[in-house]
C-alpha atoms as a PDB file:
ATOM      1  CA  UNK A   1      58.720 142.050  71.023  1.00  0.00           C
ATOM      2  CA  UNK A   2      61.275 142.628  68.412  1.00  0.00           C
ATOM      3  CA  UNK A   3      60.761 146.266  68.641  1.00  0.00           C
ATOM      4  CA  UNK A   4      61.250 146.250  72.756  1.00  0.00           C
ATOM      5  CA  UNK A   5      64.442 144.147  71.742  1.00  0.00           C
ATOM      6  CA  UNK A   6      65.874 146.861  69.331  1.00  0.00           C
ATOM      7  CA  UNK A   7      64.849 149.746  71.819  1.00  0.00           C
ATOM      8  CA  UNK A   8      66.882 148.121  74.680  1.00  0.00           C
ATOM      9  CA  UNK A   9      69.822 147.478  72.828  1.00  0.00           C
ATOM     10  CA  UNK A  10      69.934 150.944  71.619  1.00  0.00           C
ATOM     11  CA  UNK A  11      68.664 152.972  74.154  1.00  0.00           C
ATOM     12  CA  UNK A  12      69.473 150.936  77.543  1.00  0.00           C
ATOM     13  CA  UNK A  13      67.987 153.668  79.793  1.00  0.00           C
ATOM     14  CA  UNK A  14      64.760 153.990  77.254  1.00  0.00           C
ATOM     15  CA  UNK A  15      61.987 153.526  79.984  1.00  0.00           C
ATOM     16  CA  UNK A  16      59.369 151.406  77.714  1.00  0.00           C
ATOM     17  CA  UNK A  17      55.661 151.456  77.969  1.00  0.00           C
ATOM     18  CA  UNK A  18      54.161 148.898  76.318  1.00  0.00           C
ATOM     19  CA  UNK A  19      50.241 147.265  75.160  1.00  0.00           C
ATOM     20  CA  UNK A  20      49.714 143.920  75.723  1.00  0.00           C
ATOM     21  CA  UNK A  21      47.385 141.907  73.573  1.00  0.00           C
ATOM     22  CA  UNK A  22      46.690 139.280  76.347  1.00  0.00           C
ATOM     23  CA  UNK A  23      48.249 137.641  78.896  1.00  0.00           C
ATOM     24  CA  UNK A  24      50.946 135.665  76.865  1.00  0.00           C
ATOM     25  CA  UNK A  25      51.921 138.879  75.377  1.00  0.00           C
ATOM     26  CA  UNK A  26      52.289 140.736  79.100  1.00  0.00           C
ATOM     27  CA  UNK A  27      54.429 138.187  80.378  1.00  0.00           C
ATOM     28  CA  UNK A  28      56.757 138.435  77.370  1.00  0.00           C
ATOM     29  CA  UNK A  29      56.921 142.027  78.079  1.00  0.00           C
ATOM     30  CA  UNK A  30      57.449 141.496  82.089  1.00  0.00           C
ATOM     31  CA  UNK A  31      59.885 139.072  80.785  1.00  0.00           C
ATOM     32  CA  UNK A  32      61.711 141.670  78.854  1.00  0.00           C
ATOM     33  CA  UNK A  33      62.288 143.620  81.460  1.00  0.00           C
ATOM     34  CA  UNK A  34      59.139 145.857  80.379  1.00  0.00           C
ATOM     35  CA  UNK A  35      57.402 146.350  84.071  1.00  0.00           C
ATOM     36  CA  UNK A  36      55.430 149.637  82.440  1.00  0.00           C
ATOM     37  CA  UNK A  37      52.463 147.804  80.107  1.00  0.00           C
ATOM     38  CA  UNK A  38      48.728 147.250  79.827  1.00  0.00           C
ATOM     39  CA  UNK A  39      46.905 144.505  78.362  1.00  0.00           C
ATOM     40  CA  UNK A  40      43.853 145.450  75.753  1.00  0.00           C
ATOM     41  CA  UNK A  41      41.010 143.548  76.919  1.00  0.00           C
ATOM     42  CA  UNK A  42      41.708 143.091  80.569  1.00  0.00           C
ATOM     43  CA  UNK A  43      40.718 146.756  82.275  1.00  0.00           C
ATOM     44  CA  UNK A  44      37.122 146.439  80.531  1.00  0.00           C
ATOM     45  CA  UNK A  45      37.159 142.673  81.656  1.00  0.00           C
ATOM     46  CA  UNK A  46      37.524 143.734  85.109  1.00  0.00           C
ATOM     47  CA  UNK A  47      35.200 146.412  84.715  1.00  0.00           C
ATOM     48  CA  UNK A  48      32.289 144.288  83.369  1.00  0.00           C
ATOM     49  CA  UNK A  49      32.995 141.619  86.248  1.00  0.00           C
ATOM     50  CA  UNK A  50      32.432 144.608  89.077  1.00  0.00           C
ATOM     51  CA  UNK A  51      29.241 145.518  86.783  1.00  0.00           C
ATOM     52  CA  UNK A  52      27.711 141.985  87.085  1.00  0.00           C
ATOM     53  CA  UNK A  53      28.452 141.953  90.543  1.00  0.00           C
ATOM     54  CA  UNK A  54      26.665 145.167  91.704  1.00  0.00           C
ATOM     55  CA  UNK A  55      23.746 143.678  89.184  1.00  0.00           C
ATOM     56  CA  UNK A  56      23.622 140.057  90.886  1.00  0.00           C
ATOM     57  CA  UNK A  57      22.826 142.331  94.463  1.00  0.00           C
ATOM     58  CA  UNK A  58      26.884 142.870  95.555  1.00  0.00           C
ATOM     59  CA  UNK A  59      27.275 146.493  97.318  1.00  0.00           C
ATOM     60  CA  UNK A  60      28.925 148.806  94.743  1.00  0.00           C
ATOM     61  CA  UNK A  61      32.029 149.365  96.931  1.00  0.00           C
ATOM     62  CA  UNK A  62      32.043 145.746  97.133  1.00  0.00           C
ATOM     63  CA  UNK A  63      32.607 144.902  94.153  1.00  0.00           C
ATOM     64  CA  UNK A  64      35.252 147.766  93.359  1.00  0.00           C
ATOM     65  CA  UNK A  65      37.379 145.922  96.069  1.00  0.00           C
ATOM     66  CA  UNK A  66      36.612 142.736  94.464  1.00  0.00           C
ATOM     67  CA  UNK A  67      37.593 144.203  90.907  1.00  0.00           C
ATOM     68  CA  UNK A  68      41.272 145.389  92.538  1.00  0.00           C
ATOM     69  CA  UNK A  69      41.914 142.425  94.643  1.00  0.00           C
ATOM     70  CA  UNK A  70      41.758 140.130  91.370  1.00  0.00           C
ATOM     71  CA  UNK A  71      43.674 142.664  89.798  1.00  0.00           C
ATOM     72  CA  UNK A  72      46.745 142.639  91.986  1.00  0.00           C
ATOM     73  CA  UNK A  73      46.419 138.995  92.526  1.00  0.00           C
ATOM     74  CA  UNK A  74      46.442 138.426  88.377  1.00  0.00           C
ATOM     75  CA  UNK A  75      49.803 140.447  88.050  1.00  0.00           C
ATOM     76  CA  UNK A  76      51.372 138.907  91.178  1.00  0.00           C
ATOM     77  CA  UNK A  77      50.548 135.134  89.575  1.00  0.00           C
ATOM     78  CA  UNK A  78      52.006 137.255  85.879  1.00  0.00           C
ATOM     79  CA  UNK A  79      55.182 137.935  88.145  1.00  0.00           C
ATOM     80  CA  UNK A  80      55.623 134.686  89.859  1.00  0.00           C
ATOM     81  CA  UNK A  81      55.346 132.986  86.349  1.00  0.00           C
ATOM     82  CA  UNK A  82      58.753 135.106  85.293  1.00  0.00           C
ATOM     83  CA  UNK A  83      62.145 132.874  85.986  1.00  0.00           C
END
């Protein structure tokens, strides 16, 4: 976060993309101003959640829908959580 500090104090029109560890990390970032970021673990997260769905019997296209809705609903509660 330090870095991200420096950058923006230097470079004010620096557009900064950024890798979260985990959540805690993201909403630092979102909290720096950083809107451009993605977190380590959660794309393969997501991705074994739509695989265990199409393997428990849901339809493949299903489960895609299921995979995006949770991810838009995850960075909308990240958002809200921002003052």
């Amino acid at each position: 976060m330090k870095l991200v500090e420096i950058c923006q104090q230097h470079f004010p029109h620096l557009h900064i993309l950024a890798r979260a560890r985990g959540r805690v990390e993201a909403h630092e970032l979102l909290q720096a101003g950083v809107t451009q970021f993605s977190r380590e673990t959660f794309s393969s997260a997501l991705e074994l959640g739509r695989k265990t769905l199409v393997t428990l019997g849901m339809h493949p296209h299903q489960a895609q829908r299921a995979q995006l809705h949770f991810r838009r609903l995850d960075m909308r509660m990240l958002r809200e959580l921002i003052p």
